[in-house]
C-alpha atoms as a PDB file:
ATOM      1  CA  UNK A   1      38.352   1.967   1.357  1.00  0.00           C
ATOM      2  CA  UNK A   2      41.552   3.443   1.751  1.00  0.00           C
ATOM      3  CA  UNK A   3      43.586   6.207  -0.069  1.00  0.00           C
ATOM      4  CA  UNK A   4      46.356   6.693  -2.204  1.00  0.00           C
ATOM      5  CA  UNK A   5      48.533   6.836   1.672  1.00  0.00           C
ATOM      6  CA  UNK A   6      46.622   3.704   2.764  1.00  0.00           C
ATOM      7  CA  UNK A   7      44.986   5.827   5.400  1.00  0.00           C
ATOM      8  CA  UNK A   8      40.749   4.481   6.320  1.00  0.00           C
ATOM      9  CA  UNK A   9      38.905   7.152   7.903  1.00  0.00           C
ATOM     10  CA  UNK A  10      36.911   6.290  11.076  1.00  0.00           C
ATOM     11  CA  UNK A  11      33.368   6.875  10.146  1.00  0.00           C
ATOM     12  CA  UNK A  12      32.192   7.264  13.525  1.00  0.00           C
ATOM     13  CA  UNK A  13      35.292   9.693  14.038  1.00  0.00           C
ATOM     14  CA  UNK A  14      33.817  11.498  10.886  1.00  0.00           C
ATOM     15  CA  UNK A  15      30.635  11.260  12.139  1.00  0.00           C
ATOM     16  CA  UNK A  16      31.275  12.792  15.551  1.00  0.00           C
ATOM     17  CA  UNK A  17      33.153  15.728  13.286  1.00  0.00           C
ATOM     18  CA  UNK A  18      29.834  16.219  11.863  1.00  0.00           C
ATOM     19  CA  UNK A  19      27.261  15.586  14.536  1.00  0.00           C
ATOM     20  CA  UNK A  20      29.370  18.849  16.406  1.00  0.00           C
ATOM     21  CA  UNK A  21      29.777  21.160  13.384  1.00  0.00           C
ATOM     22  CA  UNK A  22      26.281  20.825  12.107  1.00  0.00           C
ATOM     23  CA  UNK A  23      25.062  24.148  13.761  1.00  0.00           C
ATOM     24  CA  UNK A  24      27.852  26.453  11.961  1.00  0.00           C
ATOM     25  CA  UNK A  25      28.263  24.097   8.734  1.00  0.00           C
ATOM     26  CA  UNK A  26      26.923  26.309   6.631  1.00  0.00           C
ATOM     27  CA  UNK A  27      28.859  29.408   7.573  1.00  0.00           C
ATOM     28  CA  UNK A  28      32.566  27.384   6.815  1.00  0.00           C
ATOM     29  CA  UNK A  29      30.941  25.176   3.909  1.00  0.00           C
ATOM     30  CA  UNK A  30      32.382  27.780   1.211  1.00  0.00           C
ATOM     31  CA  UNK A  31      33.394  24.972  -1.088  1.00  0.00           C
ATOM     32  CA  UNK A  32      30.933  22.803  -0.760  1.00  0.00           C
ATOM     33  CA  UNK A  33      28.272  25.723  -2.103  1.00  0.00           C
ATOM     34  CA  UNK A  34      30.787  26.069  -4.881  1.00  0.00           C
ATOM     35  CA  UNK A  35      30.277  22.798  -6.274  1.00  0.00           C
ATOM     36  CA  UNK A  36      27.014  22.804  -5.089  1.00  0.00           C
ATOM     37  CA  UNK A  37      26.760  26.054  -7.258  1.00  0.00           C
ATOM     38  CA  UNK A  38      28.751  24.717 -10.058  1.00  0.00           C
ATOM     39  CA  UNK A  39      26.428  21.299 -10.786  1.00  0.00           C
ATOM     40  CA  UNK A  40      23.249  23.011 -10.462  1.00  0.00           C
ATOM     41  CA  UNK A  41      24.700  25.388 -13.933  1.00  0.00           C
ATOM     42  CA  UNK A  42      25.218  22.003 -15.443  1.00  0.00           C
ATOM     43  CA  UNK A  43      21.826  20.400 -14.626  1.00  0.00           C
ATOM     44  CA  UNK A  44      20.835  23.328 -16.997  1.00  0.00           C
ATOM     45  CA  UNK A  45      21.991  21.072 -20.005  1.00  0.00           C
ATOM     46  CA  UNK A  46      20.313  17.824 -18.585  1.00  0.00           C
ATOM     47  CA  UNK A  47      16.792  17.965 -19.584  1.00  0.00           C
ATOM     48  CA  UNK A  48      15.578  14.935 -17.322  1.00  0.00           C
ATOM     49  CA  UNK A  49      12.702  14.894 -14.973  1.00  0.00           C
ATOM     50  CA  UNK A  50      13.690  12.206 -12.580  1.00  0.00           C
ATOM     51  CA  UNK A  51      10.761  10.173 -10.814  1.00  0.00           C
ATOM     52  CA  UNK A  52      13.166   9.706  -7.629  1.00  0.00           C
ATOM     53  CA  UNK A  53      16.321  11.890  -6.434  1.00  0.00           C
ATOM     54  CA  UNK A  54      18.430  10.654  -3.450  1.00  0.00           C
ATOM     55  CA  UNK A  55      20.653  13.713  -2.308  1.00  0.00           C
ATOM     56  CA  UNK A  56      23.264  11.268  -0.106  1.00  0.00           C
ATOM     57  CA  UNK A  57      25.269  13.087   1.819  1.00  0.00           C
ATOM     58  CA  UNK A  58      23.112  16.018   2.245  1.00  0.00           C
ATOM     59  CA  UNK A  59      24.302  17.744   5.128  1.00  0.00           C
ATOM     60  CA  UNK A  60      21.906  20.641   6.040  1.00  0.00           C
ATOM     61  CA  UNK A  61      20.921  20.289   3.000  1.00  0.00           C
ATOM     62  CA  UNK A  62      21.591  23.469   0.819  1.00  0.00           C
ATOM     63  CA  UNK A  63      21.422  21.419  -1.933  1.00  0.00           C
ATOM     64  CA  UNK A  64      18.717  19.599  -1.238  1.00  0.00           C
ATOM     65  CA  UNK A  65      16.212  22.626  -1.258  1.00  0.00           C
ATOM     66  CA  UNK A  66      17.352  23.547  -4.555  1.00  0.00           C
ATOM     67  CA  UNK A  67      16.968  19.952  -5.948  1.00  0.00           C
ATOM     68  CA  UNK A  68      13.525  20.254  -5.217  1.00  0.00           C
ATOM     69  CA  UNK A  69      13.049  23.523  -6.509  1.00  0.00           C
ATOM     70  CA  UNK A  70      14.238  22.581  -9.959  1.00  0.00           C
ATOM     71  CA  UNK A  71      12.552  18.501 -10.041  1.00  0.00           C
ATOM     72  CA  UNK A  72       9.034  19.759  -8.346  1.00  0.00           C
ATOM     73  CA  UNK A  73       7.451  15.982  -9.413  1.00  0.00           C
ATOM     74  CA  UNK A  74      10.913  14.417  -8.514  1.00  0.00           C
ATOM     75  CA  UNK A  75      10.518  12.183  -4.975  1.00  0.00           C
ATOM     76  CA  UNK A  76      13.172  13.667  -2.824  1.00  0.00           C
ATOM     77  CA  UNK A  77      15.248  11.951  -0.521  1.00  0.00           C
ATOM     78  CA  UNK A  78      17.773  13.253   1.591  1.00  0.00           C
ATOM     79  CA  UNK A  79      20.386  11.126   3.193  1.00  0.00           C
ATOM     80  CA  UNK A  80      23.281  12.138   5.576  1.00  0.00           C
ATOM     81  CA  UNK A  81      25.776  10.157   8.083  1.00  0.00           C
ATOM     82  CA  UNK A  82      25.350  12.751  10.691  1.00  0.00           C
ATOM     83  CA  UNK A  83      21.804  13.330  12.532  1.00  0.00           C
ATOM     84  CA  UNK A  84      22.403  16.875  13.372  1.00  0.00           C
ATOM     85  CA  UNK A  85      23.483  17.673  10.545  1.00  0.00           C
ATOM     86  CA  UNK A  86      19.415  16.560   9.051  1.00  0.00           C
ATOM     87  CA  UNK A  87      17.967  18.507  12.164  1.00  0.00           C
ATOM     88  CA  UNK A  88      19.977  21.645  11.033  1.00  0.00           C
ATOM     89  CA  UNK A  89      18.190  21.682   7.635  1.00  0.00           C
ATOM     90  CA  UNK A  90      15.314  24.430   6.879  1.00  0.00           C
ATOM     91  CA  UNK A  91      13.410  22.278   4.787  1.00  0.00           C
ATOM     92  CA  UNK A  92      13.656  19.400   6.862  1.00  0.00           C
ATOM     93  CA  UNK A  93       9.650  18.165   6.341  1.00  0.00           C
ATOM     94  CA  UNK A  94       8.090  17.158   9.764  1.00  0.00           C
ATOM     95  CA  UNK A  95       8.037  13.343   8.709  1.00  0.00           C
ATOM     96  CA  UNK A  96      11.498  12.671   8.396  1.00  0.00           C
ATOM     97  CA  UNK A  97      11.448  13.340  12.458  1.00  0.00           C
ATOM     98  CA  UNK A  98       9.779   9.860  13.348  1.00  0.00           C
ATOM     99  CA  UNK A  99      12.768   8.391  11.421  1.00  0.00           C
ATOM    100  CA  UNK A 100      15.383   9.828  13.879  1.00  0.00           C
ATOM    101  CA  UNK A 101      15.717   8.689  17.319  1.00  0.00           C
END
């Protein structure tokens, strides 16, 4: 969908962005942790106990680790465009490799 200049990002362009940063993401993703950081004070307030949680656009998923921290019962899925950017995280669980080619 475009944006307010009419420009359409390539996803595979974006992709390709990601697919080469995935291995220093984390070091340069300063704002994303701040957001990150900044809905995870929120969820505070929410007192749900979701039976499924789909984390899309996970990354290396920093997130994702603390998602399941704080909804133990919660099904966790994690999705992201970018393959390496799955195979970078730390709590990738050995299943999700069968899913990747």
């Amino acid at each position: 969908m475009p944006n307010e200049s009419g420009f359409i990002p390539d996803k595979r362009a974006v992709r390709r962005g990601f697919e080469r940063a995935a291995r220093t993401y984390d070091s340069a993703a300063f704002l994303q942790r701040e957001v990150a950081q900044r809905m995870f004070q929120r969820l505070e307030y929410i007192k749900l106990e979701p039976k499924r949680i789909v984390d899309a656009g996970c990354g290396t998923g920093h997130g994702t680790g603390k998602l399941a921290s704080r909804y133990p019962k919660a099904n966790l899925i994690a999705l992201d465009l970018s393959e390496n950017m799955l195979r970078a995280s730390p709590i990738a669980a050995p299943w999700w490799k069968r899913h990747l080619p």
